[in-house]
Protein backbone atom coordinates (compact mmCIF):
# COMPACT_ATOMS: atom_id res chain seq x y z
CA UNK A 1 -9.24 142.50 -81.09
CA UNK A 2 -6.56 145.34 -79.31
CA UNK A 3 -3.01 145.19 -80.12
CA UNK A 4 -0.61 144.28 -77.62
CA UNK A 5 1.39 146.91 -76.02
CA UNK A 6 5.03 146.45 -76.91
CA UNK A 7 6.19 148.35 -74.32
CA UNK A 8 4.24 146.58 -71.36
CA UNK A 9 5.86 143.27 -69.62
CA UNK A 10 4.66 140.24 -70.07
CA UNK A 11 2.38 139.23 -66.68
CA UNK A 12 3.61 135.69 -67.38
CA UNK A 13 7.44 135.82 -66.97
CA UNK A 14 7.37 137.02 -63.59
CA UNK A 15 5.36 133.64 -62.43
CA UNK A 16 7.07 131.16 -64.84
CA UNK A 17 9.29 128.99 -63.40
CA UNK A 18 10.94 128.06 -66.84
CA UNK A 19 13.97 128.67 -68.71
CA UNK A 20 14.61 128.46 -72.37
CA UNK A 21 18.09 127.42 -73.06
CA UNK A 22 20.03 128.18 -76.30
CA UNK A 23 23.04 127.46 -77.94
CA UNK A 24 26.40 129.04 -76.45
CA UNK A 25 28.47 130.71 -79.49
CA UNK A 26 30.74 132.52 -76.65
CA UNK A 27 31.13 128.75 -74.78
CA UNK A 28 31.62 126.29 -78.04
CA UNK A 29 34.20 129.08 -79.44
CA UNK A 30 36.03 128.85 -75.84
CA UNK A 31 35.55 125.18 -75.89
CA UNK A 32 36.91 124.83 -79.35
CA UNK A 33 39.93 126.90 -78.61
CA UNK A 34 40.81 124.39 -75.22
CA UNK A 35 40.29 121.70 -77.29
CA UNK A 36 42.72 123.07 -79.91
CA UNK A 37 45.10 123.51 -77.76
CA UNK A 38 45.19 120.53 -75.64
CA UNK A 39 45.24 118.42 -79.23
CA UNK A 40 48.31 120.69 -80.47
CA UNK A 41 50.34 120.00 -77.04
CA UNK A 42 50.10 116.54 -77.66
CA UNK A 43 50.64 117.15 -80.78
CA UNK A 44 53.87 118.82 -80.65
CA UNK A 45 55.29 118.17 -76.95
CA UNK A 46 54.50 114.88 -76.18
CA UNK A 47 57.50 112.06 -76.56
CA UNK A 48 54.89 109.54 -77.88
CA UNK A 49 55.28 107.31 -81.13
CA UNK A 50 53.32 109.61 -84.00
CA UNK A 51 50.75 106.57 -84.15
CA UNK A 52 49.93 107.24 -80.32
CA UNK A 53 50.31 110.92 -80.58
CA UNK A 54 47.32 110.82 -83.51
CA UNK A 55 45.27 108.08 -81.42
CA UNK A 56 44.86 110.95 -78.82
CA UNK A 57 44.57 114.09 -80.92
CA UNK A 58 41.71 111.95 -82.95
CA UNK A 59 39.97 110.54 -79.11
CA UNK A 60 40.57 114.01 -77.87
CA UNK A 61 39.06 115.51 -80.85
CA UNK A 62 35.87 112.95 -81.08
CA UNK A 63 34.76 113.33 -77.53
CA UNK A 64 35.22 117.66 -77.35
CA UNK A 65 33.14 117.75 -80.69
CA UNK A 66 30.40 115.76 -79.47
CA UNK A 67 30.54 117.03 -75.70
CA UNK A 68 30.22 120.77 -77.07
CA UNK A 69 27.49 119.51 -79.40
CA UNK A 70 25.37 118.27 -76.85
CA UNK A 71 26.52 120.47 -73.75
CA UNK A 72 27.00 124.16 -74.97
CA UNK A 73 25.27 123.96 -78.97
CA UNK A 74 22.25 121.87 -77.49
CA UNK A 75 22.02 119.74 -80.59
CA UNK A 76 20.90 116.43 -80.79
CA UNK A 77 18.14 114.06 -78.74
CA UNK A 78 20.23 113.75 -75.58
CA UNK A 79 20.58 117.81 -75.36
CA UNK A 80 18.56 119.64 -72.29
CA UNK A 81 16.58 122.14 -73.91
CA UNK A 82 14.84 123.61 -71.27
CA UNK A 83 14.47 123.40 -67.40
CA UNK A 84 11.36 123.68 -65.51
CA UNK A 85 11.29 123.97 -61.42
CA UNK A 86 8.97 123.74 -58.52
CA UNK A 87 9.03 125.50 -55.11
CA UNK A 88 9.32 122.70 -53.64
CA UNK A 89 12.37 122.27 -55.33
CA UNK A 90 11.61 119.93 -58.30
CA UNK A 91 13.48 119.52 -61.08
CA UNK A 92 12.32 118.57 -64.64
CA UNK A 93 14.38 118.83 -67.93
CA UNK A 94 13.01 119.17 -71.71
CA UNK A 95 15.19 117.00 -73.84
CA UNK A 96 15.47 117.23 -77.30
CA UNK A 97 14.24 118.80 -80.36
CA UNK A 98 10.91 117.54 -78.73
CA UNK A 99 11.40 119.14 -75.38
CA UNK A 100 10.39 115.66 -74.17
CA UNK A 101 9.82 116.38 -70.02
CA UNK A 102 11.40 113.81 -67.78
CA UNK A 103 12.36 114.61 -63.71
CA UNK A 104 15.19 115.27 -62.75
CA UNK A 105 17.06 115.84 -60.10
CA UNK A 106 20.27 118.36 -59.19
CA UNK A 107 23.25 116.19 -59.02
CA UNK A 108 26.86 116.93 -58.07
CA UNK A 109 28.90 118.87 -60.20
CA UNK A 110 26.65 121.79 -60.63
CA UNK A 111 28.25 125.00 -60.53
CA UNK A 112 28.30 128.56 -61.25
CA UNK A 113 30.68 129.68 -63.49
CA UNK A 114 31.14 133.43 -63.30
CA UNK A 115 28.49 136.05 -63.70
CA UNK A 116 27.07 134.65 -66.81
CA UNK A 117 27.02 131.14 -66.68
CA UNK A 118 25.84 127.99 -65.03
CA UNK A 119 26.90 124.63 -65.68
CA UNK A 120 24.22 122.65 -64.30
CA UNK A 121 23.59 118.15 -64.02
CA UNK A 122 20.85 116.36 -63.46
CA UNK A 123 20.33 112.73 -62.94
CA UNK A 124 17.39 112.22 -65.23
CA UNK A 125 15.59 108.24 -65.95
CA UNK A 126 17.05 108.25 -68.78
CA UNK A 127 20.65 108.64 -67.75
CA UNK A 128 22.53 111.70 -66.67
CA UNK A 129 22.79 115.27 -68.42
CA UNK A 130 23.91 118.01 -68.27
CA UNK A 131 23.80 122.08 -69.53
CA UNK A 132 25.80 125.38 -70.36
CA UNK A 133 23.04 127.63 -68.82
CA UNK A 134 24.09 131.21 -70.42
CA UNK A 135 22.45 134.44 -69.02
CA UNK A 136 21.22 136.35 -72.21
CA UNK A 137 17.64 137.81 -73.43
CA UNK A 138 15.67 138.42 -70.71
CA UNK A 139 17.10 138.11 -67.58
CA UNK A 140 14.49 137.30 -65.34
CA UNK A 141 13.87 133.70 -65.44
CA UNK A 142 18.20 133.76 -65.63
CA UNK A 143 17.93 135.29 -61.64
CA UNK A 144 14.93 132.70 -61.02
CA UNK A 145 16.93 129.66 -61.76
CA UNK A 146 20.17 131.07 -59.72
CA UNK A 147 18.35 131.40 -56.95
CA UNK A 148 16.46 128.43 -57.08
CA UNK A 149 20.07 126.52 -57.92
CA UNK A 150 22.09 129.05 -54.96
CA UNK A 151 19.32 127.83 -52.34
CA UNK A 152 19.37 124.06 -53.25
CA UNK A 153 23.00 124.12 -53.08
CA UNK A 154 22.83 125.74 -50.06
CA UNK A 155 20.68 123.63 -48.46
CA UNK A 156 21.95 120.40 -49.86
CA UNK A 157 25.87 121.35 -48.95
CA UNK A 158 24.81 122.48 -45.13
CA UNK A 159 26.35 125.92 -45.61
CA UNK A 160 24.91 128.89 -44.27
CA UNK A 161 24.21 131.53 -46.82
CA UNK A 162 26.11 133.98 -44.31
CA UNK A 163 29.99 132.59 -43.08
CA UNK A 164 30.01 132.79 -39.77
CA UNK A 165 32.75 135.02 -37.88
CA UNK A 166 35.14 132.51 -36.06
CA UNK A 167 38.21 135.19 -35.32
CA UNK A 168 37.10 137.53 -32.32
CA UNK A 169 39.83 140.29 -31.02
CA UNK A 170 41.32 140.03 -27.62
CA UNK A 171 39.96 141.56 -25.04
């Protein structure tokens, strides 16, 4: 049996329509620091009795901590693990430790967030989810899935992926 070349690509990342997604460090950290803050503004300047002001903090503090868990650490059963397309624009989701597959399909609220980052939802059977998508590895299947996500949002908006030039000089 021949050793694999370590230098040589793989032949089956270039055809794979299939990201891996994992855990945000950069996201939960800038999560955790807006969730920080909003708790220590209503903390501090709010004019609320202190029994209301710790009923937030504690409602604020139970829903960020799970949301992060399940959004940007991918922990837990309800937590898209991967995301698997088609070309004929299919969606389907791995959930879970599992990476049980269920279809899905691109809901509102998807969005790019900067170079790095997409923040993708899907309507799945089993209720809607969604994902931090983070560019980092390998970032091939990264530019796969932002163009498959740029076209569908494209096509599903009725934009034009060129603006059209509305303001002519005078002649």
């Amino acid at each position: 049996m021949s050793h694999p070349i370590l230098a040589a690509r793989r032949s089956a990342a270039s055809s794979c329509n299939r990201i891996e997604l994992f855990p945000s460090r950069l996201g939960a950290a800038a999560w955790l620091a807006w969730l920080t803050l909003a708790c220590l503004v209503t903390w501090f300047a709010v004019a609320l009795p202190w029994p209301a002001r710790i009923a937030i903090c504690g409602a604020l503090a139970t829903t960020g901590i799970r949301g992060v868990r399940e959004f940007v650490l991918l922990a837990g059963p309800r937590a898209v693990r991967a995301i698997e397309w088609t070309e004929a624009g299919e969606f389907f989701v791995c959930l879970g430790p599992g990476f049980a597959r269920h279809p899905a399909t691109l809901s509102n609220g998807t969005f790019r967030l900067g170079v790095r980052y997409w923040v993708v939802c899907f309507a799945t059977p089993t209720g809607p989810r969604a994902a931090l998508v983070e560019a980092s590895g390998d970032p091939h299947p990264f530019r796969r899935l932002s163009r498959r996500l740029t076209r569908h949002l494209q096509r599903g908006s009725g934009r034009s992926p060129r603006p059209a030039v509305t303001i002519r000089p005078k002649v």
